[in-house]
C-alpha atoms as a PDB file:
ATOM      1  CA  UNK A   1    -221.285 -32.611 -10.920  1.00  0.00           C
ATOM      2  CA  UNK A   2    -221.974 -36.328 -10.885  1.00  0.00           C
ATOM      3  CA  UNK A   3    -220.809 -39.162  -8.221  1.00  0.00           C
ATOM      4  CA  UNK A   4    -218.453 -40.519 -10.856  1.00  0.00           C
ATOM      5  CA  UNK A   5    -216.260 -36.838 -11.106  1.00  0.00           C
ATOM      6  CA  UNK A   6    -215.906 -37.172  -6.753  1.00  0.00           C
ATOM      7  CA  UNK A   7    -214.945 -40.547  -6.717  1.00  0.00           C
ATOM      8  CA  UNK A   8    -211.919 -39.912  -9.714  1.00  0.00           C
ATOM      9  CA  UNK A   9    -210.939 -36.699  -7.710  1.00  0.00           C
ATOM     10  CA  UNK A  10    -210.529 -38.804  -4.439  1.00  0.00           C
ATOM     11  CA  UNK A  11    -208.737 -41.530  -6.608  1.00  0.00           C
ATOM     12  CA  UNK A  12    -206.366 -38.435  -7.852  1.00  0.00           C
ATOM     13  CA  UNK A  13    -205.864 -36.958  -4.327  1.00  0.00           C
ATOM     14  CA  UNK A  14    -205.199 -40.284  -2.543  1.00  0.00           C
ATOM     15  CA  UNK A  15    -202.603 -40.935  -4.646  1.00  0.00           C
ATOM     16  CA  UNK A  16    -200.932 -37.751  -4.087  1.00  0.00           C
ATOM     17  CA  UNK A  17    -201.292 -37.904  -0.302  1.00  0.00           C
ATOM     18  CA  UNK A  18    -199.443 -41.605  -0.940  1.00  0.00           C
ATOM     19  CA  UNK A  19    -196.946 -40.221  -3.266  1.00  0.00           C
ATOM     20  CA  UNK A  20    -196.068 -37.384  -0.903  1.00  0.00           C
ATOM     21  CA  UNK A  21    -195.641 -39.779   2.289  1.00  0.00           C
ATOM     22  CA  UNK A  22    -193.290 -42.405  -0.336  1.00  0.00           C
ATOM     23  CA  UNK A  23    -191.557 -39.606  -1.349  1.00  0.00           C
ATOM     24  CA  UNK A  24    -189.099 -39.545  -4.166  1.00  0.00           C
ATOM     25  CA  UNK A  25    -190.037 -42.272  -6.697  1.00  0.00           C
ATOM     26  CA  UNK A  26    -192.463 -43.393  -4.798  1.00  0.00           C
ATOM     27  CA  UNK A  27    -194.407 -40.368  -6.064  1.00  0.00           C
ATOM     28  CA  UNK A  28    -194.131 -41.968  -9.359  1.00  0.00           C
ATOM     29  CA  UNK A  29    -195.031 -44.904  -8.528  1.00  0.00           C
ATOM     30  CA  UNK A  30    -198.508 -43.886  -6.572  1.00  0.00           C
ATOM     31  CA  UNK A  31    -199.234 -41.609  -9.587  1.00  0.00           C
ATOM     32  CA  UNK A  32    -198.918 -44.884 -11.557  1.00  0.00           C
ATOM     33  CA  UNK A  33    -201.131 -46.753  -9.449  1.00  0.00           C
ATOM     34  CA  UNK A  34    -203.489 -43.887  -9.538  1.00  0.00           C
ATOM     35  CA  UNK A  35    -203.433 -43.811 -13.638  1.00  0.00           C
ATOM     36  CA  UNK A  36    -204.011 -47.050 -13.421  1.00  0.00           C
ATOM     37  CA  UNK A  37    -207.143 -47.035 -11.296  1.00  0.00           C
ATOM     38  CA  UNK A  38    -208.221 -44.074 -13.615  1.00  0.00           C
ATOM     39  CA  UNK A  39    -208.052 -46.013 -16.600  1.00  0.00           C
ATOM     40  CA  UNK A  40    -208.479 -49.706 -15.788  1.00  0.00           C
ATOM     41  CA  UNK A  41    -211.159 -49.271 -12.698  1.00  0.00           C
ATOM     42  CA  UNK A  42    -213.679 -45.660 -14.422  1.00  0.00           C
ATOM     43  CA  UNK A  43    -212.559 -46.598 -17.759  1.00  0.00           C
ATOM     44  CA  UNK A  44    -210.904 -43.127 -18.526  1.00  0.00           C
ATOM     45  CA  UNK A  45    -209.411 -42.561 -21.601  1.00  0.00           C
ATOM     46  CA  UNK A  46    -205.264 -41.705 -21.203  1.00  0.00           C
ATOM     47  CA  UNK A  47    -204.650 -39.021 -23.610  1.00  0.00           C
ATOM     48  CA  UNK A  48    -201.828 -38.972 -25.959  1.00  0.00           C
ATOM     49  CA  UNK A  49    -198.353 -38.862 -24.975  1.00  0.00           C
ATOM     50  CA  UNK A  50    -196.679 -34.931 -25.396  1.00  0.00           C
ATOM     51  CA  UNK A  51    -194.081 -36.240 -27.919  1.00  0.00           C
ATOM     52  CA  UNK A  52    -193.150 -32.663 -28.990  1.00  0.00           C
ATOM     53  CA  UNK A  53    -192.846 -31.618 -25.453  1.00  0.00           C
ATOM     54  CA  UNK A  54    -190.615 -35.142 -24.508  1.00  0.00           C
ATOM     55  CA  UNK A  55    -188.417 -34.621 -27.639  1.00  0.00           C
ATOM     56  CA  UNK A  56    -187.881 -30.807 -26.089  1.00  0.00           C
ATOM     57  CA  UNK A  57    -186.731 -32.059 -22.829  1.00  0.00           C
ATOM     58  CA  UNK A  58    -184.913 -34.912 -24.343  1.00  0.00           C
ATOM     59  CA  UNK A  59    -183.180 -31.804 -26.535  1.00  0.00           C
ATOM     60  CA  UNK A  60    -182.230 -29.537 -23.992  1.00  0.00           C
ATOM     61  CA  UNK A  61    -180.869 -32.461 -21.820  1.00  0.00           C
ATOM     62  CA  UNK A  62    -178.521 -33.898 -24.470  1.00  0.00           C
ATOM     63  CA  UNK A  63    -176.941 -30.249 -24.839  1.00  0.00           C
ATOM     64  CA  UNK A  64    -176.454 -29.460 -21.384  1.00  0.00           C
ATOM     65  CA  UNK A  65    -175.079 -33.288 -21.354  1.00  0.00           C
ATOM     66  CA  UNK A  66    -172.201 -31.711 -24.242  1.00  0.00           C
ATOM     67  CA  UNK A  67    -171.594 -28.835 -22.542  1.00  0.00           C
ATOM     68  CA  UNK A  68    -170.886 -30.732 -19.519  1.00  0.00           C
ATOM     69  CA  UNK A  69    -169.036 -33.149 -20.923  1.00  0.00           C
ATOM     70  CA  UNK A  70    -166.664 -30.900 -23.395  1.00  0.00           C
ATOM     71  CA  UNK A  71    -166.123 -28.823 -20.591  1.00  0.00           C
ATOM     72  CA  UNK A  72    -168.341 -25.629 -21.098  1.00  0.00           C
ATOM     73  CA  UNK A  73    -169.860 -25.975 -18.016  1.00  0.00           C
ATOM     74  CA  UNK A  74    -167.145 -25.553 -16.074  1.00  0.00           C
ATOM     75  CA  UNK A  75    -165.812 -22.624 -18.345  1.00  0.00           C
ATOM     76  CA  UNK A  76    -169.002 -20.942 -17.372  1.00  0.00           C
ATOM     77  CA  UNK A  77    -168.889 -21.893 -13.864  1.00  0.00           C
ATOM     78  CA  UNK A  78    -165.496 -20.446 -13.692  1.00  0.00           C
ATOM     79  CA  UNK A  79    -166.453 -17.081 -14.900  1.00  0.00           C
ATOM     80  CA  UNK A  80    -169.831 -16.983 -12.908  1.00  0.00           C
ATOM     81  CA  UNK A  81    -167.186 -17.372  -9.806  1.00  0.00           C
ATOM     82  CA  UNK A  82    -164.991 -14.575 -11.072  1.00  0.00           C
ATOM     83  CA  UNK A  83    -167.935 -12.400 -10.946  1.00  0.00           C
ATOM     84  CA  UNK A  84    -169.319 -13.349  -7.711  1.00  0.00           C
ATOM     85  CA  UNK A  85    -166.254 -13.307  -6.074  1.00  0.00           C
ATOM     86  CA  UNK A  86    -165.607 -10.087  -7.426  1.00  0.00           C
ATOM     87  CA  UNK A  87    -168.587  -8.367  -5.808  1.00  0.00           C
ATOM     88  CA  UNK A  88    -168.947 -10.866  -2.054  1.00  0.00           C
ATOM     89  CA  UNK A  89    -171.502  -8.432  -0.713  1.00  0.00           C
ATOM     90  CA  UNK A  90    -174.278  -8.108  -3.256  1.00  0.00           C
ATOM     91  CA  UNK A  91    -174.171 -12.090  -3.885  1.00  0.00           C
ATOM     92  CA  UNK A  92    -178.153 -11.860  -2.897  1.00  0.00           C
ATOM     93  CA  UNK A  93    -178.241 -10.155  -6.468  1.00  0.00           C
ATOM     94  CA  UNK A  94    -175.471 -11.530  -8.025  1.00  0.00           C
ATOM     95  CA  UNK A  95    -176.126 -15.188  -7.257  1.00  0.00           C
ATOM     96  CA  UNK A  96    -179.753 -15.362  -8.397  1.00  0.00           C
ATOM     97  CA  UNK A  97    -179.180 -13.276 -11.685  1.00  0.00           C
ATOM     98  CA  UNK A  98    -176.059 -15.815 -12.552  1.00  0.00           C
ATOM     99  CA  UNK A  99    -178.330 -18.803 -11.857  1.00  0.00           C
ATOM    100  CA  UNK A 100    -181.517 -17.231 -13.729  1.00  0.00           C
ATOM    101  CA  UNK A 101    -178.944 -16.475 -17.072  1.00  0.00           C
ATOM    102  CA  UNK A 102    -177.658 -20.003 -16.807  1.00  0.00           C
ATOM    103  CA  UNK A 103    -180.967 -21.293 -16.944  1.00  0.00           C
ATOM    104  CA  UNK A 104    -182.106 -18.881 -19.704  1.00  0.00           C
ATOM    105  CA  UNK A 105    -179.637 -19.556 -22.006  1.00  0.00           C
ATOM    106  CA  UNK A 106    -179.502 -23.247 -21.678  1.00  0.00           C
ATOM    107  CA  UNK A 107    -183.106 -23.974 -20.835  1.00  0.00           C
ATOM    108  CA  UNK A 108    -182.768 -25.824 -18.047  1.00  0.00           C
ATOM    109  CA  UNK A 109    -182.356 -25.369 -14.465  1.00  0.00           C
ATOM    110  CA  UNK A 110    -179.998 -28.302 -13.790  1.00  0.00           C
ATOM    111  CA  UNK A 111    -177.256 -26.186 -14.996  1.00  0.00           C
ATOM    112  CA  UNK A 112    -177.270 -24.011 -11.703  1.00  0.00           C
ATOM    113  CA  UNK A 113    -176.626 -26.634  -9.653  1.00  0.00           C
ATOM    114  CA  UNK A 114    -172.867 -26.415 -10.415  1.00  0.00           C
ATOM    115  CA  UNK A 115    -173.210 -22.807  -8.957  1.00  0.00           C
ATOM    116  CA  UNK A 116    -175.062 -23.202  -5.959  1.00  0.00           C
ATOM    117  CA  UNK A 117    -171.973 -23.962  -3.868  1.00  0.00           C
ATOM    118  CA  UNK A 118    -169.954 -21.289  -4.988  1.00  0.00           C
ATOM    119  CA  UNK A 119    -173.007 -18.961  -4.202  1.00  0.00           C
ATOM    120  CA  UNK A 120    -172.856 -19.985  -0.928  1.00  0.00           C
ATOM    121  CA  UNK A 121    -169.137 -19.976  -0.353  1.00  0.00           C
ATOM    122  CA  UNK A 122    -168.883 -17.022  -1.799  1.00  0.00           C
ATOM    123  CA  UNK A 123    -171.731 -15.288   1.371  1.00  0.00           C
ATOM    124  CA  UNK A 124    -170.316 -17.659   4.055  1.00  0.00           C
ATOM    125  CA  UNK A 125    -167.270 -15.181   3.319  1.00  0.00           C
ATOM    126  CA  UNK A 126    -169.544 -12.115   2.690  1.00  0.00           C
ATOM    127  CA  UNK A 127    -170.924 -12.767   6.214  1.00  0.00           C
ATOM    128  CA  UNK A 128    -174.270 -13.261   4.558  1.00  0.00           C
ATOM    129  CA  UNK A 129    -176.805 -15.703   5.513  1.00  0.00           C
ATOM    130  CA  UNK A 130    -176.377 -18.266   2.988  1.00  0.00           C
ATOM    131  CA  UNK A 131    -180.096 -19.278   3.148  1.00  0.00           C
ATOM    132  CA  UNK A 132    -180.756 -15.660   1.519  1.00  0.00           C
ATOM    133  CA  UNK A 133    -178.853 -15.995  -1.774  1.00  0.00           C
ATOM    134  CA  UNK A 134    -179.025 -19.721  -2.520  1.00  0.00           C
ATOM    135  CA  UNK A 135    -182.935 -19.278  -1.879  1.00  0.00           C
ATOM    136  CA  UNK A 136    -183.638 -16.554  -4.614  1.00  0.00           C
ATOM    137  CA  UNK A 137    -180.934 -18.777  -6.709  1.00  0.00           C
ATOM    138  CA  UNK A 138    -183.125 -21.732  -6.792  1.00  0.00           C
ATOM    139  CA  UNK A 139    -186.299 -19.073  -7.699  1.00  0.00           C
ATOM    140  CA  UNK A 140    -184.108 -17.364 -10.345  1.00  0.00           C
ATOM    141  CA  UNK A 141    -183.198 -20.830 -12.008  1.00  0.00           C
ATOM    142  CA  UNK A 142    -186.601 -21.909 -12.147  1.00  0.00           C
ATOM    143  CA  UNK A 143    -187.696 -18.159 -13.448  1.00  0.00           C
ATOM    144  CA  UNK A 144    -185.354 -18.529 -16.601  1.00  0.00           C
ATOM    145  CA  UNK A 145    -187.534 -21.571 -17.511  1.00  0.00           C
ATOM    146  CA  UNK A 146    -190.149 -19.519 -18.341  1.00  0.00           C
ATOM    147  CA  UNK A 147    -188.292 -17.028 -20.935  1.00  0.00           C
ATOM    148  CA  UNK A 148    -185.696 -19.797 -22.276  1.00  0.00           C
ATOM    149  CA  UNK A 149    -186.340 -20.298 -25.527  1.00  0.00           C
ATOM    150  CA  UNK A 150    -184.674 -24.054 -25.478  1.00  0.00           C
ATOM    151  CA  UNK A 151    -187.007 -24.995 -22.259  1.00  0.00           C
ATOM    152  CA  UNK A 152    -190.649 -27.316 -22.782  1.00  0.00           C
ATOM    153  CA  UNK A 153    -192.792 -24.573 -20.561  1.00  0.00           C
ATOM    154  CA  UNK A 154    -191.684 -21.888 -23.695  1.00  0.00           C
ATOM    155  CA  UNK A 155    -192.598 -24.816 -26.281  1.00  0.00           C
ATOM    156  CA  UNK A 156    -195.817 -25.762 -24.856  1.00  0.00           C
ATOM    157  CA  UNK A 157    -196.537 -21.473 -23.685  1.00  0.00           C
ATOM    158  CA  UNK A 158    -195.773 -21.256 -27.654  1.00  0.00           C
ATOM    159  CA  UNK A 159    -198.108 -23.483 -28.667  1.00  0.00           C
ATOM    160  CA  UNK A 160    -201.181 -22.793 -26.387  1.00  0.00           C
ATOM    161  CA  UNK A 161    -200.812 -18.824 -27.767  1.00  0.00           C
ATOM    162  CA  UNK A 162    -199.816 -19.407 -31.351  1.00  0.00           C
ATOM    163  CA  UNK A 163    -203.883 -20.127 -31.912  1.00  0.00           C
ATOM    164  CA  UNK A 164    -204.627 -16.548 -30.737  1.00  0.00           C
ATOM    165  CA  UNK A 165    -201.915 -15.361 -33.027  1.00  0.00           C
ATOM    166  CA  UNK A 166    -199.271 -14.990 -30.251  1.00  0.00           C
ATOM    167  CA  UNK A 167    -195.619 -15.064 -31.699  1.00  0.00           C
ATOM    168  CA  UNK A 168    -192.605 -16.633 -30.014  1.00  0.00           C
ATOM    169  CA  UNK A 169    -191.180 -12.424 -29.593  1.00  0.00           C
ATOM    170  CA  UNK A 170    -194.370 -11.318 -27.982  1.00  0.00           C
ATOM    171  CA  UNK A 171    -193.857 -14.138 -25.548  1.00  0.00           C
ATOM    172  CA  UNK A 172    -190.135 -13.496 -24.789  1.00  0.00           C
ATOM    173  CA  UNK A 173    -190.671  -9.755 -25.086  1.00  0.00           C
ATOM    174  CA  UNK A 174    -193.270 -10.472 -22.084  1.00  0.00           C
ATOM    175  CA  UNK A 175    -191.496 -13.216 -20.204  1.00  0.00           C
ATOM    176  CA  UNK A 176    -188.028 -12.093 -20.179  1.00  0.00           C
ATOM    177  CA  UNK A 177    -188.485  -9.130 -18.173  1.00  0.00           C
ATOM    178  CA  UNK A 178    -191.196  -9.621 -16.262  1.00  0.00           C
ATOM    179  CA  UNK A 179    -189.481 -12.687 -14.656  1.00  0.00           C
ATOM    180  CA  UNK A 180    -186.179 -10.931 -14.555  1.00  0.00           C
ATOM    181  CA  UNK A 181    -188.245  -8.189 -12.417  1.00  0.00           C
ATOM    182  CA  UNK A 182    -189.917 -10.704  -9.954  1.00  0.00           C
ATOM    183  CA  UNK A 183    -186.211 -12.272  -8.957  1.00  0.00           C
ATOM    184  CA  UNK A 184    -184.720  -8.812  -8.736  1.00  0.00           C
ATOM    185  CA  UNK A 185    -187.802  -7.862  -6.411  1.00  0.00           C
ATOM    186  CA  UNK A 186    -187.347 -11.279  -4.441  1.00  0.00           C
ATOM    187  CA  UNK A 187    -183.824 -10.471  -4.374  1.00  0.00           C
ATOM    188  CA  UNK A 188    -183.923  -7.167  -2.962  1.00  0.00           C
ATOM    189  CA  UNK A 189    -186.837  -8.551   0.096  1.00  0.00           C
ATOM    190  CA  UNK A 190    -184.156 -11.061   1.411  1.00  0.00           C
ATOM    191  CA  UNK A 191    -181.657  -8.568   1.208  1.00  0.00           C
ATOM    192  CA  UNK A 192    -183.846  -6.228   3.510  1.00  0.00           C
ATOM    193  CA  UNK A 193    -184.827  -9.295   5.433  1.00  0.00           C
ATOM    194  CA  UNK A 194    -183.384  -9.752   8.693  1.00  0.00           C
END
């Protein structure tokens, strides 16, 4: 590898040690900065913007924004905290699953943010270590990203396979359970966890 590929890594990594110590949007902001270095100081060429994968996000966003705002959200929220209530002492299962189904079916993980303090309501009264269930919540959101058919990671996962002939089903069929496995597995070490 030449000089030039060390000295565009350093530019990349400085930037993220900057970013990390702004925090917030100063993260951004040094991964601006560091873009701009890229392109203005080597000459790099910016690639083109992911339009499909912006108009996905932009998607997804706008119908979480109506379900919020015509009161689904809530409706759901209601019901998840029927259920958890309903069974206090497995909330290290029952959160996580609630919060990776929310995510799931509305492809984003912003929408189990309006459970998170029920979840830990709910094991304060349990007598559970909070930490424990809102910790494999956050995980389960995040792992209903990946088999959400609404989400970008499924649109762009979709579109890096569909060259080797991958279909959308294959990629659910594989997702899907295998991420519904891992939180169940993370679920059941911080239950053992002491």
């Amino acid at each position: 590898m030449d000089m030039m590929f060390w000295m565009e890594l350093a530019v990349v990594i400085i930037a993220i040690f900057i970013g990390a110590k702004w925090g917030g949007a100063g993260l951004g902001a040094a991964g601006g900065i560091g873009l701009g270095v890229l392109v203005f100081g080597f000459g790099m060429q910016p690639g083109a913007p992911p339009v499909s994968v912006l108009l996905i996000i932009t998607a997804v966003i706008t119908c979480a924004s109506i379900l919020q705002g015509s009161g689904g959200l809530d409706f759901l929220v209601s019901i998840a905290e029927k259920l958890l209530r309903r069974n206090p002492k497995n909330i290290t299962f029952m959160g996580p699953l609630v919060c990776y189904l929310f995510t799931l079916f509305c492809g984003t993980a912003y929408v189990a943010f309006s459970v998170y303090p029920v979840i830990a309501e709910v094991a304060i009264g349990a007598r559970v270590r909070p930490e424990r269930p809102l910790t494999m919540s956050v995980i389960g959101a995040q792992s209903g990203i990946t088999g959400s058919p609404m989400s970008a990671a499924t649109g762009a996962m979709i579109a890096l396979l569909a060259v080797k002939g991958v279909t959308p089903l294959q990629i659910f069929s594989v997702a899907i359970p295998a991420c519904l496995l891992g939180v169940l597995i993370g679920c059941a070490f911080m239950f053992k966890k002491r």
